[in-house]
N, C-alpha and C. Protein backbone atom coordinates (compact mmCIF):
# COMPACT_ATOMS: atom_id res chain seq x y z
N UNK A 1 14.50 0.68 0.05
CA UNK A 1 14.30 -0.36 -0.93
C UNK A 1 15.65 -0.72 -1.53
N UNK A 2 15.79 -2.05 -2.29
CA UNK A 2 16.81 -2.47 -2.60
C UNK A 2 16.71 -3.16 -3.80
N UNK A 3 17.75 -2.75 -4.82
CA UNK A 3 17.38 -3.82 -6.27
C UNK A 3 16.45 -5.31 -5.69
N UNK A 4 15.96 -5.18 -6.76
CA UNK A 4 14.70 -6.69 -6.55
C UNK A 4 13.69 -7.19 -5.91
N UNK A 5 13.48 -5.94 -4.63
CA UNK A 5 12.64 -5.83 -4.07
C UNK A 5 11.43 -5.49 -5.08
N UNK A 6 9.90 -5.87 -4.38
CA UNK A 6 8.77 -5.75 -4.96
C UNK A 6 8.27 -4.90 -4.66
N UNK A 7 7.34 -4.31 -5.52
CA UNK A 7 6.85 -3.33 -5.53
C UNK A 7 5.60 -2.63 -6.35
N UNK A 8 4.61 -2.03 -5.62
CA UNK A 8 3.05 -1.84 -6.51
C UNK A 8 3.09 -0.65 -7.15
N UNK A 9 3.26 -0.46 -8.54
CA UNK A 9 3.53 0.97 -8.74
C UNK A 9 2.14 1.48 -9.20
N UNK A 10 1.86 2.82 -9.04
CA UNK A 10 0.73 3.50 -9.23
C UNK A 10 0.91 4.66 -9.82
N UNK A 11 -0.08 4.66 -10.66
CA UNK A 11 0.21 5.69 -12.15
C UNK A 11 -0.61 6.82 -12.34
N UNK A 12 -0.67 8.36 -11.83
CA UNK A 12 -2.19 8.92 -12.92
C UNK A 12 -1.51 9.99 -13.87
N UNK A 13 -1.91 9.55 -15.14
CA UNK A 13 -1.47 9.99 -16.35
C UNK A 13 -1.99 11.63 -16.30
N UNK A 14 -3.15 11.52 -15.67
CA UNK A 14 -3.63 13.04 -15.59
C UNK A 14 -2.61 14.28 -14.50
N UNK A 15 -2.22 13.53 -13.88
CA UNK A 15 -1.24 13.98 -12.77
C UNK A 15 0.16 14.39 -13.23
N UNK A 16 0.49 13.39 -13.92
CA UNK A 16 1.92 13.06 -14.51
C UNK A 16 2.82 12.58 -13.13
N UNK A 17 2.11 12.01 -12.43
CA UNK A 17 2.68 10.64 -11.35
C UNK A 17 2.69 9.78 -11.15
N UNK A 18 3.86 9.55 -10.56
CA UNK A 18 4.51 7.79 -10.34
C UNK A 18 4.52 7.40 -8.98
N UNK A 19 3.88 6.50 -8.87
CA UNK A 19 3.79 6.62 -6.65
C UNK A 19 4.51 5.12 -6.70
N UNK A 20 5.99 4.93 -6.18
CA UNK A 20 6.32 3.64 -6.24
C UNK A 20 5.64 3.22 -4.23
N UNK A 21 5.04 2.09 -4.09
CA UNK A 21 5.08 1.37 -2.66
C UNK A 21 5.78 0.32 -2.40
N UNK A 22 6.34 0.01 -1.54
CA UNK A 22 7.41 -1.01 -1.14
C UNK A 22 6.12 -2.02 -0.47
N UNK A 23 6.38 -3.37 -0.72
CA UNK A 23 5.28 -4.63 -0.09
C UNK A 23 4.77 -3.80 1.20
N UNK A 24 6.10 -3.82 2.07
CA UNK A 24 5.22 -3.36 3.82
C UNK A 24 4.37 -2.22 3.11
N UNK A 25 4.67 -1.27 2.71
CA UNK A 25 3.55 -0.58 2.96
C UNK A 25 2.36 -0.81 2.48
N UNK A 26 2.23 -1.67 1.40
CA UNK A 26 0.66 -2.07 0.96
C UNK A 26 0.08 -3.09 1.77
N UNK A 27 0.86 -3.86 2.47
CA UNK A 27 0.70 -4.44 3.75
C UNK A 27 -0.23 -3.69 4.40
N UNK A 28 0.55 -2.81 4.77
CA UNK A 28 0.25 -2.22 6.35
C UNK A 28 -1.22 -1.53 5.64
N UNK A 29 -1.44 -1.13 4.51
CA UNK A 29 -2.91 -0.27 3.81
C UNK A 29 -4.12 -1.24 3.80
N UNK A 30 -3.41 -2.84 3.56
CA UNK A 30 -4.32 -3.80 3.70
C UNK A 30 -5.31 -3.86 5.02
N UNK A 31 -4.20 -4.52 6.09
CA UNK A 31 -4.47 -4.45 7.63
C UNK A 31 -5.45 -3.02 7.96
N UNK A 32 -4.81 -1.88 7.92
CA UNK A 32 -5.96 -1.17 8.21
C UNK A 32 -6.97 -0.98 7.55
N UNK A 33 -7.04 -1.69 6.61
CA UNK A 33 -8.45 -1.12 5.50
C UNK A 33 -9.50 -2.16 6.57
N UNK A 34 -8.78 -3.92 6.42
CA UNK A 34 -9.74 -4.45 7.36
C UNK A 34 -9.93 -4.55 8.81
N UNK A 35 -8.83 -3.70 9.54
CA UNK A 35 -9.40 -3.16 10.62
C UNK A 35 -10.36 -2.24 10.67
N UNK A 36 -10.43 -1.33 9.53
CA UNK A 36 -11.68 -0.70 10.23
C UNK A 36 -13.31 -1.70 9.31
N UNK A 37 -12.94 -2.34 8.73
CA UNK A 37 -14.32 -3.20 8.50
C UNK A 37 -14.51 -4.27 9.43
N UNK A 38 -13.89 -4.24 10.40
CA UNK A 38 -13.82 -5.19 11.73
C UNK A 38 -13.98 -4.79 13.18
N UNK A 39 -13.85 -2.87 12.78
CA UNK A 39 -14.22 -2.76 14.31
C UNK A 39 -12.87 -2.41 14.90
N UNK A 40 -11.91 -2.31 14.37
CA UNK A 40 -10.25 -2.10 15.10
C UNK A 40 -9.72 -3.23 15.64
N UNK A 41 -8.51 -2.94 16.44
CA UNK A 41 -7.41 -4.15 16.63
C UNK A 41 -8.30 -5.36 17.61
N UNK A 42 -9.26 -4.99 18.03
CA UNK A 42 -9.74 -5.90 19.59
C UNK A 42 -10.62 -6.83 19.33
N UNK A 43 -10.49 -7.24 17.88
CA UNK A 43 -11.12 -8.39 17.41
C UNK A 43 -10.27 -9.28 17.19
């Protein structure tokens, strides 16, 4: 990652964690979430 890049940050206060994700990877969590509500890549 690089100053100014975007980014989804995720918080659990109960944890005392900070999960930073860079775009691609919430990307890539997207795509497979609706690949598997589609059946995988061969649709």
């Amino acid at each position: 990652m690089r100053a100014g890049d975007r980014v989804l940050l995720v918080a659990d206060p109960v944890q005392r964690v900070l999960v930073v994700h860079p775009m691609a990877a919430l990307d890539a969590m997207v795509v497979g979430y609706h690949e598997t509500l589609l059946g995988g890549e061969d649709r």
